[in-house]
N, C-alpha and C. Protein backbone atom coordinates (compact mmCIF):
# COMPACT_ATOMS: atom_id res chain seq x y z
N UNK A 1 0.85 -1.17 0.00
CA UNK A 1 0.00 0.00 0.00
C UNK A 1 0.90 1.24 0.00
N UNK A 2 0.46 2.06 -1.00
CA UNK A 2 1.14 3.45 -0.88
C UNK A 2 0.58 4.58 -1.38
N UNK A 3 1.05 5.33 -0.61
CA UNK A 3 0.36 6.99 -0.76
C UNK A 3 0.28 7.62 -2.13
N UNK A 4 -0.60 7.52 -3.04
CA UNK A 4 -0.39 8.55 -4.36
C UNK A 4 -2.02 8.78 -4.71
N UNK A 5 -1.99 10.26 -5.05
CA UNK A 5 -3.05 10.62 -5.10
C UNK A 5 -3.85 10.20 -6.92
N UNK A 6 -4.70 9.91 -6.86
CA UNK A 6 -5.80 9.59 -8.12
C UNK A 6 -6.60 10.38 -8.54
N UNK A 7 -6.43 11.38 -9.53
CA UNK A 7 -7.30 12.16 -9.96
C UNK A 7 -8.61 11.62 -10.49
N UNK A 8 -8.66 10.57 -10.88
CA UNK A 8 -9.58 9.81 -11.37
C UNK A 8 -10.91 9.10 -10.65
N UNK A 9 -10.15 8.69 -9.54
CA UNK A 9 -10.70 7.97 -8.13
C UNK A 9 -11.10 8.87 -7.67
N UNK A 10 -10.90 10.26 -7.62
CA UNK A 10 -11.48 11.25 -6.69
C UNK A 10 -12.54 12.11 -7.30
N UNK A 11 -12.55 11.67 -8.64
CA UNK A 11 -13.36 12.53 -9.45
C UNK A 11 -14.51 11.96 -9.27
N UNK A 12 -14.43 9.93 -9.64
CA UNK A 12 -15.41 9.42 -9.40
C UNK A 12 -16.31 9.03 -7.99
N UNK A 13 -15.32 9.26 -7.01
CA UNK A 13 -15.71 9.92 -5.56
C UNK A 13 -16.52 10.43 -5.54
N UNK A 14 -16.34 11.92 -5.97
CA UNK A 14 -17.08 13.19 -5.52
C UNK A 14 -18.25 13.11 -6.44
N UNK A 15 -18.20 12.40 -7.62
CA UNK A 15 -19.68 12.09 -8.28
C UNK A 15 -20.64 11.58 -7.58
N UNK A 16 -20.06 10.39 -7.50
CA UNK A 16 -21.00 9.08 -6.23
C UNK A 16 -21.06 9.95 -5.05
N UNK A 17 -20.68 11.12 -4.14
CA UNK A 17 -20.96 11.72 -3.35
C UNK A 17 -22.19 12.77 -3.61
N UNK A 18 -22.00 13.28 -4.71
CA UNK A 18 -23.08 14.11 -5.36
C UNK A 18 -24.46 13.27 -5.70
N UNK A 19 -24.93 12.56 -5.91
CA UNK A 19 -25.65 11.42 -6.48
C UNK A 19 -26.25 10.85 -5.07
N UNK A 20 -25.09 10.09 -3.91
CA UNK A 20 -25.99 9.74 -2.87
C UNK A 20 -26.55 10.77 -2.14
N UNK A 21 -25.73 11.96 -2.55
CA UNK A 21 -26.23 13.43 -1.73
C UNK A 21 -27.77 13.36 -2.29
N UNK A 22 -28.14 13.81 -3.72
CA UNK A 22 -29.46 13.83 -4.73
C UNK A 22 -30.36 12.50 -4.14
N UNK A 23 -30.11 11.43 -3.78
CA UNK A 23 -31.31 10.22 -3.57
C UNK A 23 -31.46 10.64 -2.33
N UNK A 24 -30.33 10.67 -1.45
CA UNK A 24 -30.99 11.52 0.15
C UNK A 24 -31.86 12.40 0.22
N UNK A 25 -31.56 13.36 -0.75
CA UNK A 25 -32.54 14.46 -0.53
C UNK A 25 -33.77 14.17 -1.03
N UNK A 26 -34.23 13.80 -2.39
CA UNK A 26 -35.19 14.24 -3.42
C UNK A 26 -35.98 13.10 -3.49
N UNK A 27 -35.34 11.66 -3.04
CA UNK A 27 -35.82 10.31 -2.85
C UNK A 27 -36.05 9.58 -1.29
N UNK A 28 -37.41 9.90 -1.12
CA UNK A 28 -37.53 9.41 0.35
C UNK A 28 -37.50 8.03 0.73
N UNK A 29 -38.45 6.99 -0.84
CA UNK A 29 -38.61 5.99 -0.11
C UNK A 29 -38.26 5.01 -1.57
N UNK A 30 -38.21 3.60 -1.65
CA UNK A 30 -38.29 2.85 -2.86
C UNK A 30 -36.82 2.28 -3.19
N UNK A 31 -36.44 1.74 -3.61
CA UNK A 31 -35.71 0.67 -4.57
C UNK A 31 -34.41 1.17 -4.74
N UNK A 32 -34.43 2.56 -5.29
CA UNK A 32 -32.91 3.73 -5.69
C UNK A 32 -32.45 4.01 -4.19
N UNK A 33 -33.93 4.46 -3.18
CA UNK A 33 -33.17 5.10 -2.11
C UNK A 33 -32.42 4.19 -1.10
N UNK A 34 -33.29 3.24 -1.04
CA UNK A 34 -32.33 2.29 -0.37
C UNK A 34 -31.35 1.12 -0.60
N UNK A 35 -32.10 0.10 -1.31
CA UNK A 35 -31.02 -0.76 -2.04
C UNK A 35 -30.09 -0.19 -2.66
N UNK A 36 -30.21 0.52 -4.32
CA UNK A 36 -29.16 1.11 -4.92
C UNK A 36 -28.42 2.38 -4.22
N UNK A 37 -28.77 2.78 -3.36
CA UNK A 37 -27.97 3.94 -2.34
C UNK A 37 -27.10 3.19 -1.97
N UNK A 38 -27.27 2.33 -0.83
CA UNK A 38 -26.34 0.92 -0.13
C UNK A 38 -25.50 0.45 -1.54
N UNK A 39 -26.01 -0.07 -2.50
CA UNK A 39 -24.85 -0.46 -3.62
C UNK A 39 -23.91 0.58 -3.97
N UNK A 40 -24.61 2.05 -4.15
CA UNK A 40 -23.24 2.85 -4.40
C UNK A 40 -22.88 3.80 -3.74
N UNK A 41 -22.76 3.13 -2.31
CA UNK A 41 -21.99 3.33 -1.17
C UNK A 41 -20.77 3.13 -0.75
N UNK A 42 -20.45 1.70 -1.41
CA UNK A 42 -19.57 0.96 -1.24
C UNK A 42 -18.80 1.15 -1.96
N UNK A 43 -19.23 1.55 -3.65
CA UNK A 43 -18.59 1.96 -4.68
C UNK A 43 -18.33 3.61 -3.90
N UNK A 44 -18.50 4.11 -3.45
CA UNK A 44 -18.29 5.69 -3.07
C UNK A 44 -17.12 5.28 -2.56
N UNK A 45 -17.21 4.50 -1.14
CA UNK A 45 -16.06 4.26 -0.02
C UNK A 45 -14.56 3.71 -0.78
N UNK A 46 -14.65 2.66 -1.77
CA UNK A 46 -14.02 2.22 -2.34
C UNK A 46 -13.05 3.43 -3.44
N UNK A 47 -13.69 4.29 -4.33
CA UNK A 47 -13.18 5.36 -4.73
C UNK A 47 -12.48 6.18 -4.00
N UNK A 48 -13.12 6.68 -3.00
CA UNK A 48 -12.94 7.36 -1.99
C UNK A 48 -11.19 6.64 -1.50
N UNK A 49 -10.92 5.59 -1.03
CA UNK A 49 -9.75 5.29 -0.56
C UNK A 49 -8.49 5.06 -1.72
N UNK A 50 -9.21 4.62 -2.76
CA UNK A 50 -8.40 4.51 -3.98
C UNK A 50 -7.96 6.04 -4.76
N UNK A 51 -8.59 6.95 -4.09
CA UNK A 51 -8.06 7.87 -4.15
C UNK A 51 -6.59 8.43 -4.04
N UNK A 52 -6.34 8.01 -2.57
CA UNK A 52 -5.28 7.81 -2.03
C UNK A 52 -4.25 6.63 -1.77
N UNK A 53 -4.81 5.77 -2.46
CA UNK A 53 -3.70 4.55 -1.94
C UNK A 53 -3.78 3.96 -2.88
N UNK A 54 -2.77 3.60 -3.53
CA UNK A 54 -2.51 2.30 -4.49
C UNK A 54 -1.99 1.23 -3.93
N UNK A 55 -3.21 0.53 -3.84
CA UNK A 55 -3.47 -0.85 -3.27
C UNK A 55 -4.07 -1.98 -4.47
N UNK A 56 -3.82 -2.59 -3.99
CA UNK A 56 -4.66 -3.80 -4.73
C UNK A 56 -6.16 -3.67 -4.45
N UNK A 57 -6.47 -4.10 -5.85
CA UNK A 57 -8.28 -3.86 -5.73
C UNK A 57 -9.09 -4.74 -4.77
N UNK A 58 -8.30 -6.26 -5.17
CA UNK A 58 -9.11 -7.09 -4.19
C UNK A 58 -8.88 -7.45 -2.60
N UNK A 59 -7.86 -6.39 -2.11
CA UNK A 59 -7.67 -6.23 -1.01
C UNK A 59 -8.68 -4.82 -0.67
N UNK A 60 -8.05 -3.88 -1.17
CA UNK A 60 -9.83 -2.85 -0.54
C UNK A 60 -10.85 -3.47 -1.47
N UNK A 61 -11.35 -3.99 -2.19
CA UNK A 61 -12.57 -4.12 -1.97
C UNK A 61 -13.14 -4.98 -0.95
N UNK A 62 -12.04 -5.95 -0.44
CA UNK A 62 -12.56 -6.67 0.87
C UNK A 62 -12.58 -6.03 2.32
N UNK A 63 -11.89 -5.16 2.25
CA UNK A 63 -11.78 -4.24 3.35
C UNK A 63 -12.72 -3.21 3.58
N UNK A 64 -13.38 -2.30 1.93
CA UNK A 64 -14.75 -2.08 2.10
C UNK A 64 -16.01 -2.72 2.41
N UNK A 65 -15.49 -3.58 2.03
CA UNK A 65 -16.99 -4.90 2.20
C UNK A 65 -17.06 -5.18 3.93
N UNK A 66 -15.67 -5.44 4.52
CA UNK A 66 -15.94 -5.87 5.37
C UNK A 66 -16.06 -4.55 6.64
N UNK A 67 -16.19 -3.25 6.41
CA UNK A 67 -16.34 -1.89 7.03
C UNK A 67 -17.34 -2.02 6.62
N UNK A 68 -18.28 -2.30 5.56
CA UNK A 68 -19.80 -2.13 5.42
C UNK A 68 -20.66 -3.06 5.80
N UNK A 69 -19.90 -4.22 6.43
CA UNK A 69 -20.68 -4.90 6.90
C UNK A 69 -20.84 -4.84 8.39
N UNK A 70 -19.40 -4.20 8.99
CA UNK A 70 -19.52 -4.18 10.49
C UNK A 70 -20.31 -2.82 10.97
N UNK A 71 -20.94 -1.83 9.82
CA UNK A 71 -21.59 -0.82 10.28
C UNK A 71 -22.82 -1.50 9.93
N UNK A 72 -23.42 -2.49 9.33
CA UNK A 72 -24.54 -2.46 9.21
C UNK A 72 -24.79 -3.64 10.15
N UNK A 73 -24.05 -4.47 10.84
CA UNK A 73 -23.97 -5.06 12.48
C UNK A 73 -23.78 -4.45 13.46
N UNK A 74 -23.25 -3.61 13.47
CA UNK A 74 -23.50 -2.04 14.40
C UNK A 74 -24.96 -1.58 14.72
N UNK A 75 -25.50 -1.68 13.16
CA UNK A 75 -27.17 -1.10 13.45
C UNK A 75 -27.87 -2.64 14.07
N UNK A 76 -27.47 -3.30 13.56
CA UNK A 76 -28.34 -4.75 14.01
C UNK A 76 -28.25 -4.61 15.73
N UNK A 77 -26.60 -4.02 16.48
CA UNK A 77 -27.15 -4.27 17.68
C UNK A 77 -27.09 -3.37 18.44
N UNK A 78 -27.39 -2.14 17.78
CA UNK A 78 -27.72 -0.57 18.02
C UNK A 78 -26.81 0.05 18.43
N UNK A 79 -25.32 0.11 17.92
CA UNK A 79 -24.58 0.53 18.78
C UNK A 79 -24.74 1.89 19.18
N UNK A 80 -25.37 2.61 18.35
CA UNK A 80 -25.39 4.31 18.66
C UNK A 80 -26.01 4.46 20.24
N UNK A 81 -27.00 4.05 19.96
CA UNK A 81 -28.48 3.56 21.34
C UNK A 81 -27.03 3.46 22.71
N UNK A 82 -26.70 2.18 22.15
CA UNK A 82 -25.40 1.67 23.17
C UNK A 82 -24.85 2.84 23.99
N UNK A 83 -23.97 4.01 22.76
CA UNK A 83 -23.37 4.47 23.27
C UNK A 83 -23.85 5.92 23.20
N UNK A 84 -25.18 5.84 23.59
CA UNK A 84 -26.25 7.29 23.78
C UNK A 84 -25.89 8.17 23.11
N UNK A 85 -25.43 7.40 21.32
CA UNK A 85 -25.28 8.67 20.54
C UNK A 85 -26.33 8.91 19.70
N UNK A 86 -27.42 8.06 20.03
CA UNK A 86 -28.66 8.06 18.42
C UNK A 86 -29.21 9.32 18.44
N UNK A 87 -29.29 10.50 19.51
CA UNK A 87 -29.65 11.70 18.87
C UNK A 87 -28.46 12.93 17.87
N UNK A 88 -26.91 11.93 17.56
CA UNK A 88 -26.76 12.62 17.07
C UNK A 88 -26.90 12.62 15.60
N UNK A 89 -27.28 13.34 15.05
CA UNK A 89 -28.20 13.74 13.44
C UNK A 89 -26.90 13.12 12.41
N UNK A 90 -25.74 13.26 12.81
CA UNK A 90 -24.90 13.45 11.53
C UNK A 90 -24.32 11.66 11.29
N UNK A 91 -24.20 11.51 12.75
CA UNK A 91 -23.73 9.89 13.02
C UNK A 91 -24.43 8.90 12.69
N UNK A 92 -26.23 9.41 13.03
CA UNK A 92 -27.17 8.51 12.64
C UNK A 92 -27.29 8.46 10.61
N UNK A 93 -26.95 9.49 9.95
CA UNK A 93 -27.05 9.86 9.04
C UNK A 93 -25.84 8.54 8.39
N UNK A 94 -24.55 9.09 8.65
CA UNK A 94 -23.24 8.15 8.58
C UNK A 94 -23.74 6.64 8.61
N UNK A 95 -23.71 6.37 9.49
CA UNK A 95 -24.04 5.21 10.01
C UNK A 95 -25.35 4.28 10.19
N UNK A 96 -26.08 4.82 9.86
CA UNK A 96 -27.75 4.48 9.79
C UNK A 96 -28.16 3.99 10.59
N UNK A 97 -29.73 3.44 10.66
CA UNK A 97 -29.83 2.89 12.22
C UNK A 97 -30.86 2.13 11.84
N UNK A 98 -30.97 1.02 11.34
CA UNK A 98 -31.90 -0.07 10.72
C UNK A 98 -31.29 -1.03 10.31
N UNK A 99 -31.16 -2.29 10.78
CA UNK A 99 -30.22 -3.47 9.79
C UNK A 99 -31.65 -3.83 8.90
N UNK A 100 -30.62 -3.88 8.35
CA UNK A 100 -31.54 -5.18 6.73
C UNK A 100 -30.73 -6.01 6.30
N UNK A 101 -30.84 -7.17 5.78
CA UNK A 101 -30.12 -8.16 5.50
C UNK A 101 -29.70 -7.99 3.64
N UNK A 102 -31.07 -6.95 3.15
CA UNK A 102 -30.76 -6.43 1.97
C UNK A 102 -29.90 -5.73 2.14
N UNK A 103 -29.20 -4.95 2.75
CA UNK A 103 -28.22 -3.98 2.49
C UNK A 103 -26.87 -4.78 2.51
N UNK A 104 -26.79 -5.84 3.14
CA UNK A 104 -25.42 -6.56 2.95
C UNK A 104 -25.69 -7.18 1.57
N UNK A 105 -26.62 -7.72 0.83
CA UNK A 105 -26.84 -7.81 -0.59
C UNK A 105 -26.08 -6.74 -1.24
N UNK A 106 -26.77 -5.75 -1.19
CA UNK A 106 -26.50 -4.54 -1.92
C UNK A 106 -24.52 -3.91 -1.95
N UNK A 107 -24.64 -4.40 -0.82
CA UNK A 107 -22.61 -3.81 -0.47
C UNK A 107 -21.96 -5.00 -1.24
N UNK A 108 -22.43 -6.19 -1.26
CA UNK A 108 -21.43 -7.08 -1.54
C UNK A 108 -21.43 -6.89 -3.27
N UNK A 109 -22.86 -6.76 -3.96
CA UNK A 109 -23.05 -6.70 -5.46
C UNK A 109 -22.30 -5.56 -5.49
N UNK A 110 -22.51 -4.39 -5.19
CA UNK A 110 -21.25 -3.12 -5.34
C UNK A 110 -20.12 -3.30 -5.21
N UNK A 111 -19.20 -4.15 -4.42
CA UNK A 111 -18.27 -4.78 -4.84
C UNK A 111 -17.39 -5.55 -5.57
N UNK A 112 -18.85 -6.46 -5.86
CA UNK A 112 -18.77 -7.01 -6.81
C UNK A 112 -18.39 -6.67 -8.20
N UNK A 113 -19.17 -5.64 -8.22
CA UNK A 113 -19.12 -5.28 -9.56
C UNK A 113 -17.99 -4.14 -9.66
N UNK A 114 -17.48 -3.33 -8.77
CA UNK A 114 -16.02 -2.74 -8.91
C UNK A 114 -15.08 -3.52 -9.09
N UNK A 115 -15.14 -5.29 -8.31
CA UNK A 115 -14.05 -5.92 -8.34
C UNK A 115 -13.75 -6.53 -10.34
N UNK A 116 -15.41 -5.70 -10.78
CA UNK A 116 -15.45 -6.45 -12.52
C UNK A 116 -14.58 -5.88 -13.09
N UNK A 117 -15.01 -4.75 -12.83
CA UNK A 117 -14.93 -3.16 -13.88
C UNK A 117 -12.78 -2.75 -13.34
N UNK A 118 -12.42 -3.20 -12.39
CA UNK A 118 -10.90 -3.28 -11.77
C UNK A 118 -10.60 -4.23 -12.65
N UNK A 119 -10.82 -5.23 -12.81
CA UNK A 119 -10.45 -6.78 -13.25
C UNK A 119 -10.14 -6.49 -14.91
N UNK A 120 -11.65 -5.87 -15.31
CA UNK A 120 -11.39 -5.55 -16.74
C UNK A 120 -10.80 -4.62 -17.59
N UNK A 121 -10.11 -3.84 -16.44
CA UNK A 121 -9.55 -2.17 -16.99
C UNK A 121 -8.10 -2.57 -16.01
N UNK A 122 -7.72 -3.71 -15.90
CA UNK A 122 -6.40 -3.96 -15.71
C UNK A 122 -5.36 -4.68 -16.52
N UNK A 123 -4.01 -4.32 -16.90
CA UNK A 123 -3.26 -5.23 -17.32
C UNK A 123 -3.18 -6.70 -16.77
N UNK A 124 -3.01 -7.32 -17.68
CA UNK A 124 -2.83 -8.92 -16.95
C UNK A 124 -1.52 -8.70 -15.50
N UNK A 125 -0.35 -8.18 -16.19
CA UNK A 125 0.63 -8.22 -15.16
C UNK A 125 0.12 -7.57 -13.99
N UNK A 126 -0.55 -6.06 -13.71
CA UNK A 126 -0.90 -5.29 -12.58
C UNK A 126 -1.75 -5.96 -12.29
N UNK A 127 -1.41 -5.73 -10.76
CA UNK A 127 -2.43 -5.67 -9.47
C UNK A 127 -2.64 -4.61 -8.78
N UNK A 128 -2.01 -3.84 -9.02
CA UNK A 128 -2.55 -2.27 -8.28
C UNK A 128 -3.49 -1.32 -9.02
């Protein structure tokens, strides 16, 4: 793993940031806001670190997968509640506060499918 910045990764970042920003706001309930939000979440987080680190894909994408799964076992056993933070607005926002068993669907297919789109826009020799 090493430090170099990705103009590319950060571009597609701040898109997927703009976008889950737009379904938060304008989309209250249905199919985009929650399932496909949760799918390109993961794709956000994943950009988001590949921003900065040239790593191997199938090492962060398992490392996103497995940060999106321990926040959405977090909500399963309330940790906010736990630690008398659920009135705060920004954490509950971050972190959500509902498990669904669809949303670990949704993180793993978003992975999935970065681990495609990495796989197929790589040289045979690279792994980074």
């Amino acid at each position: 793993m090493i430090l170099k910045f990705n103009k590319t990764y950060f571009t597609f970042a701040l898109l997927l940031l703009v976008i889950e920003t737009l379904i938060a706001i304008y989309l209250k309930t249905g199919f985009i806001r929650y399932t496909f939000g949760d799918f390109l979440s993961v794709i956000l987080l994943y950009c988001f670190f590949k921003s900065f680190l040239k790593i191997n894909h199938f090492k962060l994408g398992a490392t996103v997968l497995i940060i999106a799964f321990l926040i959405e076992f977090a909500q399963y056993f309330n940790l906010l509640k736990l630690l008398n933070l659920e009135d705060h607005k920004l954490l509950t926002i971050i972190l959500g506060s509902t498990f669904q068993v669809g949303d670990l669907v949704a993180y793993t297919f978003g992975i999935i499918t970065v681990l495609i789109i990495e796989q197929l826009n790589s040289k045979p020799h690279e792994l980074y």
